[in-house]
C-alpha atoms as a PDB file:
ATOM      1  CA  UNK A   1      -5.641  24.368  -2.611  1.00  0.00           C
ATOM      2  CA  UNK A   2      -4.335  20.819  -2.833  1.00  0.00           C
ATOM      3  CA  UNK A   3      -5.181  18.330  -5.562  1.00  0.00           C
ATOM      4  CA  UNK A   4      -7.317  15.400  -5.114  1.00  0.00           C
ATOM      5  CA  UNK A   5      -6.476  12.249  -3.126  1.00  0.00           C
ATOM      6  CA  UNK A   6      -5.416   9.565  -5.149  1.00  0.00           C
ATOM      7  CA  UNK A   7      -5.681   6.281  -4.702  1.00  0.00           C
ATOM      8  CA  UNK A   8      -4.303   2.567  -6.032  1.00  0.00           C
ATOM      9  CA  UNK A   9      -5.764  -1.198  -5.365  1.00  0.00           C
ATOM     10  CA  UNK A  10      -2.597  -3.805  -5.848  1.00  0.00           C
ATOM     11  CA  UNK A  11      -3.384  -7.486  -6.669  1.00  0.00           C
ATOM     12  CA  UNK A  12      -0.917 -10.037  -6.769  1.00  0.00           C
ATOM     13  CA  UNK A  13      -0.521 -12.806  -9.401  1.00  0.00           C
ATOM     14  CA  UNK A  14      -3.564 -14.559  -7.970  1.00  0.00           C
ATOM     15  CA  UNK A  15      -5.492 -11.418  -8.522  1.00  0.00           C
ATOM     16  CA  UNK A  16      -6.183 -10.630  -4.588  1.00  0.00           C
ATOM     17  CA  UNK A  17      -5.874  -7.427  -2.907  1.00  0.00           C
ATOM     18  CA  UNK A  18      -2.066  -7.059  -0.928  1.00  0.00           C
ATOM     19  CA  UNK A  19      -2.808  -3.536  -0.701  1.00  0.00           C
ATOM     20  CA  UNK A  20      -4.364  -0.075  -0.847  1.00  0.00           C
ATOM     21  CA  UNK A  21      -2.969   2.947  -1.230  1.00  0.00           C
ATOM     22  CA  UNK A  22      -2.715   6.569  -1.902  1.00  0.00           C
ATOM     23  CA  UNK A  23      -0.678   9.824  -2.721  1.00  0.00           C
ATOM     24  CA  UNK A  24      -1.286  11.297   1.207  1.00  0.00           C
ATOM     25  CA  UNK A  25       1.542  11.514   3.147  1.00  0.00           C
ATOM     26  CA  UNK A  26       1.055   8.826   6.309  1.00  0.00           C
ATOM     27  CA  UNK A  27       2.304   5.402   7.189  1.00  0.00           C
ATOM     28  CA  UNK A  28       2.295   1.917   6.853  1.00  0.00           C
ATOM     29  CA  UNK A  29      -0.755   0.008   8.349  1.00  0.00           C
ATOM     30  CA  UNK A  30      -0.233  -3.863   8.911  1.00  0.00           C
ATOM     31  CA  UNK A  31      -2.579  -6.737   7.810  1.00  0.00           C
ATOM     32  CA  UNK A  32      -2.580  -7.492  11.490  1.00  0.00           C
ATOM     33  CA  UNK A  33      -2.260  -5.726  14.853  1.00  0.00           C
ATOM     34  CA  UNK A  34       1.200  -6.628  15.960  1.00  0.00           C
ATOM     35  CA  UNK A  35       1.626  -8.463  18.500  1.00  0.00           C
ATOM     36  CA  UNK A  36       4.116  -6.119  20.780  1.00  0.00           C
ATOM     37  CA  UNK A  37       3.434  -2.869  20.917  1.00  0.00           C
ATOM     38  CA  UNK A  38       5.561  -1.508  17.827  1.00  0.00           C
ATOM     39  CA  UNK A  39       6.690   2.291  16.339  1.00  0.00           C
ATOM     40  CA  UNK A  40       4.397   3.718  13.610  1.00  0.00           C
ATOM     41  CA  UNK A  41       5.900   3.308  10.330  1.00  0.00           C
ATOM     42  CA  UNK A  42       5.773   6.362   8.890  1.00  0.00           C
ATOM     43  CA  UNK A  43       5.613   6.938   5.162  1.00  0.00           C
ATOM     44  CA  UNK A  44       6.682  10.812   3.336  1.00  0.00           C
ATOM     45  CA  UNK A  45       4.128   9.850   0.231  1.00  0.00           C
ATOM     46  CA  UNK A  46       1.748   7.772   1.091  1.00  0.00           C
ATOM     47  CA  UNK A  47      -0.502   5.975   3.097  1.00  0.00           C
ATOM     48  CA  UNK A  48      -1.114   2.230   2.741  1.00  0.00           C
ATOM     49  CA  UNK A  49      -3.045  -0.272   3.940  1.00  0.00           C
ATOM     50  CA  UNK A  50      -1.832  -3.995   3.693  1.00  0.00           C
ATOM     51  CA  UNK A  51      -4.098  -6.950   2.698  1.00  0.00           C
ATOM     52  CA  UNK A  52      -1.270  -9.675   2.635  1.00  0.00           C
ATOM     53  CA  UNK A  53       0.519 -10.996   5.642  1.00  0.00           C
ATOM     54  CA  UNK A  54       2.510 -13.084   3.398  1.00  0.00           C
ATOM     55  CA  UNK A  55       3.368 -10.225   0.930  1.00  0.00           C
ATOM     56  CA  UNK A  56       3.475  -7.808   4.148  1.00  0.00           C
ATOM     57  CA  UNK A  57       7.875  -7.603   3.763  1.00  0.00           C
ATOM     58  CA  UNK A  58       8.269  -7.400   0.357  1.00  0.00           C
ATOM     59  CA  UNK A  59       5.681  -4.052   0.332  1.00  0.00           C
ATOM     60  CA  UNK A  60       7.207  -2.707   2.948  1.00  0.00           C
ATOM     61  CA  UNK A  61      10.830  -2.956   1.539  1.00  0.00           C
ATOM     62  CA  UNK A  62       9.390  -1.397  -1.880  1.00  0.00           C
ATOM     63  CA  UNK A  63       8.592   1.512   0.454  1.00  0.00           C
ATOM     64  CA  UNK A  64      11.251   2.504   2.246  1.00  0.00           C
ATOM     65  CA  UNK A  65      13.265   1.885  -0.950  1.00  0.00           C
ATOM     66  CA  UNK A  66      11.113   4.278  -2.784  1.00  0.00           C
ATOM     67  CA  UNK A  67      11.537   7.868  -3.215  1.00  0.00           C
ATOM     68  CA  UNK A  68       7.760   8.873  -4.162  1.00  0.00           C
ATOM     69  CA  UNK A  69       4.799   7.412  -5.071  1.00  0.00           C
ATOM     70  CA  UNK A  70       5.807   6.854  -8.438  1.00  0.00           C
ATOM     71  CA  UNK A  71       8.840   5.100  -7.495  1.00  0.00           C
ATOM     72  CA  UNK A  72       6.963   3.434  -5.640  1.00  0.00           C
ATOM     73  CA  UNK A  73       3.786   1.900  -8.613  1.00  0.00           C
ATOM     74  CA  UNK A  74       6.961   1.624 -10.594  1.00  0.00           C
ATOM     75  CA  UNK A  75       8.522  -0.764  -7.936  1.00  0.00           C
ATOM     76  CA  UNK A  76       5.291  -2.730  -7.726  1.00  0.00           C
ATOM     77  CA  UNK A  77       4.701  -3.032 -11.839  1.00  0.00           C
ATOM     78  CA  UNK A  78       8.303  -4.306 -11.720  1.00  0.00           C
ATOM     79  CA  UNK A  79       7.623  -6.897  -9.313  1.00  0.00           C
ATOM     80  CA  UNK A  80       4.370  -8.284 -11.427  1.00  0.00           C
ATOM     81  CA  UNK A  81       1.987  -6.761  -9.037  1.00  0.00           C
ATOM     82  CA  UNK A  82      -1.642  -5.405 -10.885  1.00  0.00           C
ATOM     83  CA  UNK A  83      -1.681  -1.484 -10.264  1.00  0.00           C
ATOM     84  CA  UNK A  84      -5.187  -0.277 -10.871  1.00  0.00           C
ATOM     85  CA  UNK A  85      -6.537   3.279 -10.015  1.00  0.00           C
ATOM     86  CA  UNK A  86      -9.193   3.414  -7.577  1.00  0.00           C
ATOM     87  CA  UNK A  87     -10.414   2.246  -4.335  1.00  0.00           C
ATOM     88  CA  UNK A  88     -10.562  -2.012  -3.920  1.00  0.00           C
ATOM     89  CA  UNK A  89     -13.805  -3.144  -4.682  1.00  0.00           C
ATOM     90  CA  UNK A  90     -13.836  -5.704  -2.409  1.00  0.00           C
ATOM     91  CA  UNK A  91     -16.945  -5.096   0.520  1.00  0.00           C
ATOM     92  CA  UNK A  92     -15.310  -6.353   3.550  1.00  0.00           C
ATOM     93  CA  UNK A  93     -12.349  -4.107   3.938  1.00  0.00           C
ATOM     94  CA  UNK A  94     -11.557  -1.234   5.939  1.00  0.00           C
ATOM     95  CA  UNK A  95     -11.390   2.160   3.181  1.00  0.00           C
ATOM     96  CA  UNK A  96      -8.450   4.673   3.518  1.00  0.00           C
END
């Protein structure tokens, strides 16, 4: 049987929500609908959920450059974003 779903909230220096995420395999969902119709990004270790249009490229560049969800929090500490475990608190956003 598989372990439970984990999941991170990531606030930038400002303290707001850039993104959501957790240890599921799945992809990259944008702040925004795109504007073309554009591929899936897929991700091998988790699914996220962007906040930040602004901070959209940098989070998706820590992905792809990231082996595995650790990699991947490590990336994010690195870059002085706030890691905390547990779903955003915040009551008008979509939950993964």
């Amino acid at each position: 049987m598989a372990g439970k779903v984990r999941i991170w909230s990531v606030f930038n220096r400002d303290e707001r929500l850039v993104l959501a995420l957790s240890d599921e395999p799945g992809q990259f969902n944008f702040t925004r609908l795109p504007d073309e119709e554009a591929d899936i990004v897929e991700c091998p270790f988790a699914t996220l959920q962007c906040y930040d249009v602004k901070a959209e490229p940098e989070l998706l560049n820590m992905m792809y450059a990231s082996g595995g969800i650790d990699e991947m929090l490590d990336r994010l500490a690195k870059a002085s974003f706030r890691v905390v475990e547990g779903r955003p608190r915040v009551g008008r956003i979509a939950r993964l």
